[in-house]
N, C-alpha and C. Protein backbone atom coordinates (compact mmCIF):
# COMPACT_ATOMS: atom_id res chain seq x y z
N UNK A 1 326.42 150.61 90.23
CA UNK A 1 326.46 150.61 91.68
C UNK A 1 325.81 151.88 92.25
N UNK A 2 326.13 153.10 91.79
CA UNK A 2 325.37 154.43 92.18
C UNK A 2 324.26 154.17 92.16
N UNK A 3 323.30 153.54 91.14
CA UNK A 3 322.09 153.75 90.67
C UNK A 3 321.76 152.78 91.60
N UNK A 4 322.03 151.74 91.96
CA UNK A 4 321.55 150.69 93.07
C UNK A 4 321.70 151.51 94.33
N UNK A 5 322.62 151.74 94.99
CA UNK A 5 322.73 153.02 96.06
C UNK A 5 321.49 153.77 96.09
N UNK A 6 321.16 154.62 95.10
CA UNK A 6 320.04 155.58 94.67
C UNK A 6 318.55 154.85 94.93
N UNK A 7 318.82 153.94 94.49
CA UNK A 7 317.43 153.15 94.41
C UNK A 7 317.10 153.12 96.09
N UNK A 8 318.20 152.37 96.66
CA UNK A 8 318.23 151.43 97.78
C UNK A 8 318.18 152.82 98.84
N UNK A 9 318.16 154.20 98.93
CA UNK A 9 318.17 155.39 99.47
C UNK A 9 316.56 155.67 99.22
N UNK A 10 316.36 155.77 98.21
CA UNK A 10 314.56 156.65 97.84
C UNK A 10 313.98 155.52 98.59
N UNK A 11 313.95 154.21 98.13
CA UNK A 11 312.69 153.19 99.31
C UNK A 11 313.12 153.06 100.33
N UNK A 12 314.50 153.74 101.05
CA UNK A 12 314.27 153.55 102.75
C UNK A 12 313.79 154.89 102.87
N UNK A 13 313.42 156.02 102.24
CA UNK A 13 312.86 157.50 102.85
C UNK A 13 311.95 156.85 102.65
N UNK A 14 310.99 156.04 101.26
CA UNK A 14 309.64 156.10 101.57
C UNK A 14 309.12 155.28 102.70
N UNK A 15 310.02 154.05 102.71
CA UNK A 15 309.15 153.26 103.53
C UNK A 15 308.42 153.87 104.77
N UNK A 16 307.70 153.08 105.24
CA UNK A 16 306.84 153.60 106.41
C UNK A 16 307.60 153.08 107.97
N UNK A 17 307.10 154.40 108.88
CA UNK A 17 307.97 154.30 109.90
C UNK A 17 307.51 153.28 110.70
N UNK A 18 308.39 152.90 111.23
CA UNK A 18 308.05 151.78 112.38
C UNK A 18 308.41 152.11 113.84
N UNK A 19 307.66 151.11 114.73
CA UNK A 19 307.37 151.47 116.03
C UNK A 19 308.73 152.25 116.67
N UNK A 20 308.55 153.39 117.36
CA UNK A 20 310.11 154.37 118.19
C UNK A 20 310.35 155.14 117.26
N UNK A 21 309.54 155.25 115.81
CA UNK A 21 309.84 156.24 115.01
C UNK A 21 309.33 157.77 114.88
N UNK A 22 307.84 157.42 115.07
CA UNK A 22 307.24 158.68 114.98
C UNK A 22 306.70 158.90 116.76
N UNK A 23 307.93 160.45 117.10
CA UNK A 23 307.44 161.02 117.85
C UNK A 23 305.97 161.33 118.60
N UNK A 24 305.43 161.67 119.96
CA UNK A 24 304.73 161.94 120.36
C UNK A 24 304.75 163.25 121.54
N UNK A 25 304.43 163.79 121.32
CA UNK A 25 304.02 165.13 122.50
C UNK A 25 304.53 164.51 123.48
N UNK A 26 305.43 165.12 124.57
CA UNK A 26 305.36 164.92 126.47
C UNK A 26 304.29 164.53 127.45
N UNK A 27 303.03 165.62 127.12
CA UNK A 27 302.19 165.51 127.75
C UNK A 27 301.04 165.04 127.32
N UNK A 28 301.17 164.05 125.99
CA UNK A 28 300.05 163.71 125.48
C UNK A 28 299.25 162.51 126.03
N UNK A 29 297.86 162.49 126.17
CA UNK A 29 297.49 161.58 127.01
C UNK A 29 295.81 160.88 126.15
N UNK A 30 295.43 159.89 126.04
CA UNK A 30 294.21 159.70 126.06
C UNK A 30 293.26 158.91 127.31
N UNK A 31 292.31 159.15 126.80
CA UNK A 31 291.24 158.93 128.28
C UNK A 31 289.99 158.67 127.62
N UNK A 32 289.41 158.25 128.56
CA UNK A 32 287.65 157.67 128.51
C UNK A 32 286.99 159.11 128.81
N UNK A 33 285.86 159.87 128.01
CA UNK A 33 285.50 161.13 128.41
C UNK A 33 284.39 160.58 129.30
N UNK A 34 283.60 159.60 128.91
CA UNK A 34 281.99 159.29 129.60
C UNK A 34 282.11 157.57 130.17
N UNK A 35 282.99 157.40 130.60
CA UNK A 35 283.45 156.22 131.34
C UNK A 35 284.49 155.93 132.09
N UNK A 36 284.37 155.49 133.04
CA UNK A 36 285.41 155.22 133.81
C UNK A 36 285.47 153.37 134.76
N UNK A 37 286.48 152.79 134.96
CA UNK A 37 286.50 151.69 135.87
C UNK A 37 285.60 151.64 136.28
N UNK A 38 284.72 150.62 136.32
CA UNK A 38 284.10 150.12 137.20
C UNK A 38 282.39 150.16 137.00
N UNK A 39 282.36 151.29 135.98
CA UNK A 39 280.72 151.80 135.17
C UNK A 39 280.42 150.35 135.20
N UNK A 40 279.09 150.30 135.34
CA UNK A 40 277.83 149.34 134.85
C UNK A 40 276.71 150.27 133.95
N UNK A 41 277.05 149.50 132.84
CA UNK A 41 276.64 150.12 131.61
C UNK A 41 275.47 149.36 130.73
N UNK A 42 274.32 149.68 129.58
CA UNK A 42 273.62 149.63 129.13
C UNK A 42 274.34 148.66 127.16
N UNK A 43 274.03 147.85 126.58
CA UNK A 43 274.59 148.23 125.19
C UNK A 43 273.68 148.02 124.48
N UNK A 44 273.70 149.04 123.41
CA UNK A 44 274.92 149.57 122.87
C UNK A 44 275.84 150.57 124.13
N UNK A 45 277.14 150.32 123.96
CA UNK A 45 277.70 151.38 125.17
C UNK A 45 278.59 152.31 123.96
N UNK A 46 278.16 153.90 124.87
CA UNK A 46 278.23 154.84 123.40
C UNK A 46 279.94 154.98 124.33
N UNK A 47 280.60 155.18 123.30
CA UNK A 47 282.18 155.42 123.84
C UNK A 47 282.50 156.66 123.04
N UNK A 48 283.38 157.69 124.35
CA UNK A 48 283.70 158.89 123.56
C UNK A 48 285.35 159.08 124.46
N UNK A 49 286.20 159.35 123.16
CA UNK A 49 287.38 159.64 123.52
C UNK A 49 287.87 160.43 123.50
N UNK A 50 289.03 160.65 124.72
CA UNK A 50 289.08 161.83 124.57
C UNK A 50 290.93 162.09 124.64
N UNK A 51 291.75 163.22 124.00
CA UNK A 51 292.56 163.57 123.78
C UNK A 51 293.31 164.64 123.85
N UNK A 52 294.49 164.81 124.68
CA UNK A 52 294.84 166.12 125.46
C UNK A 52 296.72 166.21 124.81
N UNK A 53 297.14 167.31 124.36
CA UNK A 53 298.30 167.23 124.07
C UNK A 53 298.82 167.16 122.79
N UNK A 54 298.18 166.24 121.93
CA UNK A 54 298.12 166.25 120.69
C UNK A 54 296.94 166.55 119.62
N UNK A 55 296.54 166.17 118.47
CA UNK A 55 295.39 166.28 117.65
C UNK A 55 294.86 165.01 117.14
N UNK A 56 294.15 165.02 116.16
CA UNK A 56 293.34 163.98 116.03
C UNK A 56 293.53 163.78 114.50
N UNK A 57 293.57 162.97 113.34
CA UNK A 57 294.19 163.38 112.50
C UNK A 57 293.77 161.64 111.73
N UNK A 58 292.80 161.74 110.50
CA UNK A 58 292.88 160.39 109.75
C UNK A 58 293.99 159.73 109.32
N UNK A 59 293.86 158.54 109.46
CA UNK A 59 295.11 157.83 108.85
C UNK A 59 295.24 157.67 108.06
N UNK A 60 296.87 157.92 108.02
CA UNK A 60 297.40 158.38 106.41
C UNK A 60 297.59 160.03 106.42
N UNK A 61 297.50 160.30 107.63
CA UNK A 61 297.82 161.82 107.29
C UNK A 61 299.04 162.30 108.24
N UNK A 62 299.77 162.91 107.75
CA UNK A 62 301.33 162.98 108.22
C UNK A 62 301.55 164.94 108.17
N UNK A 63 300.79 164.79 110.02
CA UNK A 63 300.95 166.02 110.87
C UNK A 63 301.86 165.42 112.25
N UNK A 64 302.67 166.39 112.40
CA UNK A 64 303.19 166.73 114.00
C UNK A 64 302.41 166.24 114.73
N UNK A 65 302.91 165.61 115.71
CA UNK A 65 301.59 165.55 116.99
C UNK A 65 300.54 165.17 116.64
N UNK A 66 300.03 164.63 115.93
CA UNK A 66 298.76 163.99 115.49
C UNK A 66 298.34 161.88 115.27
N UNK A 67 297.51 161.82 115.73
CA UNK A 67 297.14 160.46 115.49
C UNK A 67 296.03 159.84 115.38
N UNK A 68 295.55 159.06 115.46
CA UNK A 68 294.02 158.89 115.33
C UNK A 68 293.83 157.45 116.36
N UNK A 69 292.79 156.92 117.10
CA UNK A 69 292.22 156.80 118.00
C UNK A 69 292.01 155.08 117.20
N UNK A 70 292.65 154.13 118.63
CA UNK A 70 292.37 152.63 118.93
C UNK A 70 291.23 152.35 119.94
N UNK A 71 290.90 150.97 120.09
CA UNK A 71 289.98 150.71 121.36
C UNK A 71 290.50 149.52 121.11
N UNK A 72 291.06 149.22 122.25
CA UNK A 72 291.37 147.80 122.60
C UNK A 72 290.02 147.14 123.50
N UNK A 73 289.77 145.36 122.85
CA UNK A 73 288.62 145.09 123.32
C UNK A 73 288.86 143.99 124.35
N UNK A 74 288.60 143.54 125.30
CA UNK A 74 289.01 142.42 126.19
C UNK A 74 290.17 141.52 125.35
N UNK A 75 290.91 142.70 126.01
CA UNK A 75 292.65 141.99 125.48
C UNK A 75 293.38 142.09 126.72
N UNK A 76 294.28 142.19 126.42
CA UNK A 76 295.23 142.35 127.51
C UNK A 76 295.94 144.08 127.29
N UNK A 77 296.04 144.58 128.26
CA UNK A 77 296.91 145.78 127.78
C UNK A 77 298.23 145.96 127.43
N UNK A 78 298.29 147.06 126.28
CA UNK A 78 299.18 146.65 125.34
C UNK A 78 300.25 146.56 126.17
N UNK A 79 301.58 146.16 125.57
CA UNK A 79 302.54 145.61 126.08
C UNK A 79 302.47 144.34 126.91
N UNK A 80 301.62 144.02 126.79
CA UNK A 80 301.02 142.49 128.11
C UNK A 80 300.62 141.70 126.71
N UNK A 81 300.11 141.94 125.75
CA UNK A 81 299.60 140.94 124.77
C UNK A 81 300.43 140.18 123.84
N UNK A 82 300.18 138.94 124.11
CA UNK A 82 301.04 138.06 122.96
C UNK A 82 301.48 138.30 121.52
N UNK A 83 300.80 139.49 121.02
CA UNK A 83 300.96 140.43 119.63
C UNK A 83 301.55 141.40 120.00
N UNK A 84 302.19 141.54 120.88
CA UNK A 84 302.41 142.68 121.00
C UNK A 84 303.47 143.41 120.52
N UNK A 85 304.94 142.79 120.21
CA UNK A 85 305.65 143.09 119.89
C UNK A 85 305.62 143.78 118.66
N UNK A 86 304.82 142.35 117.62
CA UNK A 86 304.62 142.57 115.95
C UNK A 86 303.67 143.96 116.16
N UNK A 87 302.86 144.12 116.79
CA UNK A 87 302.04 145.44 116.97
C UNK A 87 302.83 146.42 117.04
N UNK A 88 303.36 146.17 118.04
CA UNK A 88 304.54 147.30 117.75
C UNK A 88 305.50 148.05 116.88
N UNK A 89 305.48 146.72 116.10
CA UNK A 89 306.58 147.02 114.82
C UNK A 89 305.35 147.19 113.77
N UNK A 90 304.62 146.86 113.39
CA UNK A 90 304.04 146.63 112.35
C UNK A 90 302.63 147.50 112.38
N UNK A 91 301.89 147.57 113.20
CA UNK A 91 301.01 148.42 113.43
C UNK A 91 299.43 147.23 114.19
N UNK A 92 298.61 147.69 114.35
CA UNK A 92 297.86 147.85 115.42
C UNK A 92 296.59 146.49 114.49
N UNK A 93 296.56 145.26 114.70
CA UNK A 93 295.61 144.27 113.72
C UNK A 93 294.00 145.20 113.51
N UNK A 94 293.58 144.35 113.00
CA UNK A 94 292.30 145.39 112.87
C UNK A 94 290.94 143.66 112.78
N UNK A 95 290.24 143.76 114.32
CA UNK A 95 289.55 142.51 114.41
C UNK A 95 288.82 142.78 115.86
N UNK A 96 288.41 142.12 116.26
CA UNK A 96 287.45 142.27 117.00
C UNK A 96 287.65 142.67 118.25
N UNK A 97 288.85 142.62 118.37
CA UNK A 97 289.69 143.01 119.67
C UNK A 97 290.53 144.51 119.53
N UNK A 98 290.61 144.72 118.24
CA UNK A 98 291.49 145.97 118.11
C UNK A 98 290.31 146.49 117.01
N UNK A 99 289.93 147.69 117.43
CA UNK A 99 288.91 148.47 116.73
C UNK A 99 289.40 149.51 116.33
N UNK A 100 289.84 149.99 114.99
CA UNK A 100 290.02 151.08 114.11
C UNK A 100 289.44 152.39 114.11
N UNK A 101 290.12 153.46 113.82
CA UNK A 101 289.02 154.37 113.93
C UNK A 101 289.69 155.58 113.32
N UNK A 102 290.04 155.00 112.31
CA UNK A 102 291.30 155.71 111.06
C UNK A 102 290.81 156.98 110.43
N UNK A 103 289.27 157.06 110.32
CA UNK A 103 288.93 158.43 109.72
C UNK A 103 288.97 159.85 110.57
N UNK A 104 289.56 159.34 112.14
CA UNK A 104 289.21 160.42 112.60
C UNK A 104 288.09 160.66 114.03
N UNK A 105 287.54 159.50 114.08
CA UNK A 105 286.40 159.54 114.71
C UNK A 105 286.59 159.59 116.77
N UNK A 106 286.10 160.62 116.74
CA UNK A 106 286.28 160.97 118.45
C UNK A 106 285.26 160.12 119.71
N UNK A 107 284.50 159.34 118.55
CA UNK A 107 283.05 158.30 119.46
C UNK A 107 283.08 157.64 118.71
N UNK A 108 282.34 156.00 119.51
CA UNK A 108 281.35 155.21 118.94
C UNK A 108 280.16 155.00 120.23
N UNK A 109 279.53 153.62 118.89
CA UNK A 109 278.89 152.92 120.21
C UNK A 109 279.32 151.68 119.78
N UNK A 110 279.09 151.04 120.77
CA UNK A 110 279.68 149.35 120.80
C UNK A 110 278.56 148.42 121.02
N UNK A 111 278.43 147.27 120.71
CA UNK A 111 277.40 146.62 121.03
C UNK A 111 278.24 145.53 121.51
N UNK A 112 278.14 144.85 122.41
CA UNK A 112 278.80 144.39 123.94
C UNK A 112 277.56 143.34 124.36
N UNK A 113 278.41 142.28 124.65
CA UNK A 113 277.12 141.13 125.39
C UNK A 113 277.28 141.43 126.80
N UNK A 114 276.17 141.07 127.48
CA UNK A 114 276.33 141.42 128.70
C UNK A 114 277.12 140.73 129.68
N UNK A 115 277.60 141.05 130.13
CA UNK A 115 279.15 140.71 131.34
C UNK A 115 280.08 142.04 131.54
N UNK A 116 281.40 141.55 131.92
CA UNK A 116 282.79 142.26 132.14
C UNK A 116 283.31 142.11 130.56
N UNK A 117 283.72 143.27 130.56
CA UNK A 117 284.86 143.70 129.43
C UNK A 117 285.82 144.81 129.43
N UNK A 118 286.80 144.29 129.04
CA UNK A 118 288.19 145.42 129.28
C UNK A 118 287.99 146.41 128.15
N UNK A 119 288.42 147.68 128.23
CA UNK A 119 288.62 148.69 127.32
C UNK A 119 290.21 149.58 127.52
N UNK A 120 290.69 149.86 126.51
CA UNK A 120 291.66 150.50 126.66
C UNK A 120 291.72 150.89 125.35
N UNK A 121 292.26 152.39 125.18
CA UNK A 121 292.78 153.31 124.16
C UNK A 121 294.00 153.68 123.62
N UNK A 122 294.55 153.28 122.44
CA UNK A 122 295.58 153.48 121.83
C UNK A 122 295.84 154.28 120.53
N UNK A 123 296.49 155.64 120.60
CA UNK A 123 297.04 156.55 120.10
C UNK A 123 297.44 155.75 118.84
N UNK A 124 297.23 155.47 117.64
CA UNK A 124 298.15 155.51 115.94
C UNK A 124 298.64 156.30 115.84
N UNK A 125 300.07 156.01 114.86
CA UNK A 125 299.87 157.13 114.06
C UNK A 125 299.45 156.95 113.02
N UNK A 126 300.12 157.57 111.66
CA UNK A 126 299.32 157.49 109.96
C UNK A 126 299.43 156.19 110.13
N UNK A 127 300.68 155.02 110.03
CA UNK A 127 300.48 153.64 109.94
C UNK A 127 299.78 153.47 110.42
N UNK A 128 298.90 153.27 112.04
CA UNK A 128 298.54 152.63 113.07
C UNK A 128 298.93 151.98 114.08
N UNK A 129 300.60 152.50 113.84
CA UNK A 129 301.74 151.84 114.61
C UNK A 129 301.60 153.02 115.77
N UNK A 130 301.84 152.05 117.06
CA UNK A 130 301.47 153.20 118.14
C UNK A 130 302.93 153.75 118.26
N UNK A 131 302.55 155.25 118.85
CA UNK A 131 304.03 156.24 118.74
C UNK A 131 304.93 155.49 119.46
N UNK A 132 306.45 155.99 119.10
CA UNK A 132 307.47 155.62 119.59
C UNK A 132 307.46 155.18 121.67
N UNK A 133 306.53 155.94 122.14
CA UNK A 133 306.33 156.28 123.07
C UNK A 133 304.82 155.60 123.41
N UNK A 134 304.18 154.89 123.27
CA UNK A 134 302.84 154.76 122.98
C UNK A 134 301.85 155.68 123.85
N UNK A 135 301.12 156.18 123.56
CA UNK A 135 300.09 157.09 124.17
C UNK A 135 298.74 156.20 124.51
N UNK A 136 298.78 155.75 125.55
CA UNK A 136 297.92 154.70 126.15
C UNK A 136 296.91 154.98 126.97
N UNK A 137 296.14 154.89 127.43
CA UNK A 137 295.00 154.88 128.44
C UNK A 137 295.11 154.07 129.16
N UNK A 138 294.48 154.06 131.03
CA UNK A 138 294.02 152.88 131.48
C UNK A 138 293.83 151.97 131.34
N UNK A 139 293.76 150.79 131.41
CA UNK A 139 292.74 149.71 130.92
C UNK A 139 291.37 149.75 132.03
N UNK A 140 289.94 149.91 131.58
CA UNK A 140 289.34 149.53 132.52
C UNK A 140 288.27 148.51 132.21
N UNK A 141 287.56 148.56 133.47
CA UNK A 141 286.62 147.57 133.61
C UNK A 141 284.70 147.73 133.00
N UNK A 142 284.78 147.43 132.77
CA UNK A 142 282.81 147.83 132.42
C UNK A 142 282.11 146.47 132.61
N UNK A 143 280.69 146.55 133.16
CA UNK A 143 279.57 145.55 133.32
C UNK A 143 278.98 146.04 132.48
N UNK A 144 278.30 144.96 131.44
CA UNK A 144 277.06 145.17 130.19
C UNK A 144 275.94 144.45 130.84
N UNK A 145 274.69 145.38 131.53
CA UNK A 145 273.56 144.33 131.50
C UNK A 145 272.83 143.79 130.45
């Protein structure tokens, strides 16, 4: 019975945290550095993000205050999306609508058909599960000619 106890103790420390688990800064915020609502834009559209409060940090790496950088793609904003919950608990899908960016990376560019498309930014942490608190951006608007 101890040794089952023991067991059943070490894989709940390892397991991985789930959504309301890992803390986030007060004032931590992300944002669009070279875009805003309403841009009529060129694509490729170069996207650069930007991050105030906390650090920036590949996934899989387990710092304080640190996370690494989502782009939500003509979705709905989070908490509004039909995944959203399991996102929550489970971490952030990785497809054409939810764009990864696990090594760290503070830009892209996107290649975008031309019309309206939503963008919005979401804080991971090491899982990709957004913080307890989620650290969200706007959602905005962009025209692709």
């Amino acid at each position: 019975m101890k040794r089952t106890l023991a067991i059943v103790a070490i894989t709940l420390m390892a397991a991985p945290a789930f959504a309301g688990e890992t803390p986030r800064a007060d004032d931590a915020q992300v944002y669009f550095v070279n875009l805003k609502d309403g841009d009529t834009v060129h694509s490729p559209v170069k996207v650069v993000f930007g991050l105030s409060g906390m650090g920036v940090a590949p996934a899989g790496t387990e710092n304080d205050n640190t996370g690494h950088h989502h782009l939500f793609v003509d979705r709905p904003a989070l908490g509004a999306g039909a995944d959203d919950a399991e996102t929550l608990e489970n971490g952030i899908p990785s497809d054409e609508h939810h764009v990864h960016f696990g090594g760290g990376q503070t830009e892209t560019s996107l290649t975008l058909t031309p019309g309206e498309h939503t963008l919005q930014m979401v804080l991971g942490d090491l899982y990709h599960v957004p913080h307890g608190d989620p650290v969200v951006s706007d959602v905005i608007t962009i025209m692709v000619k």
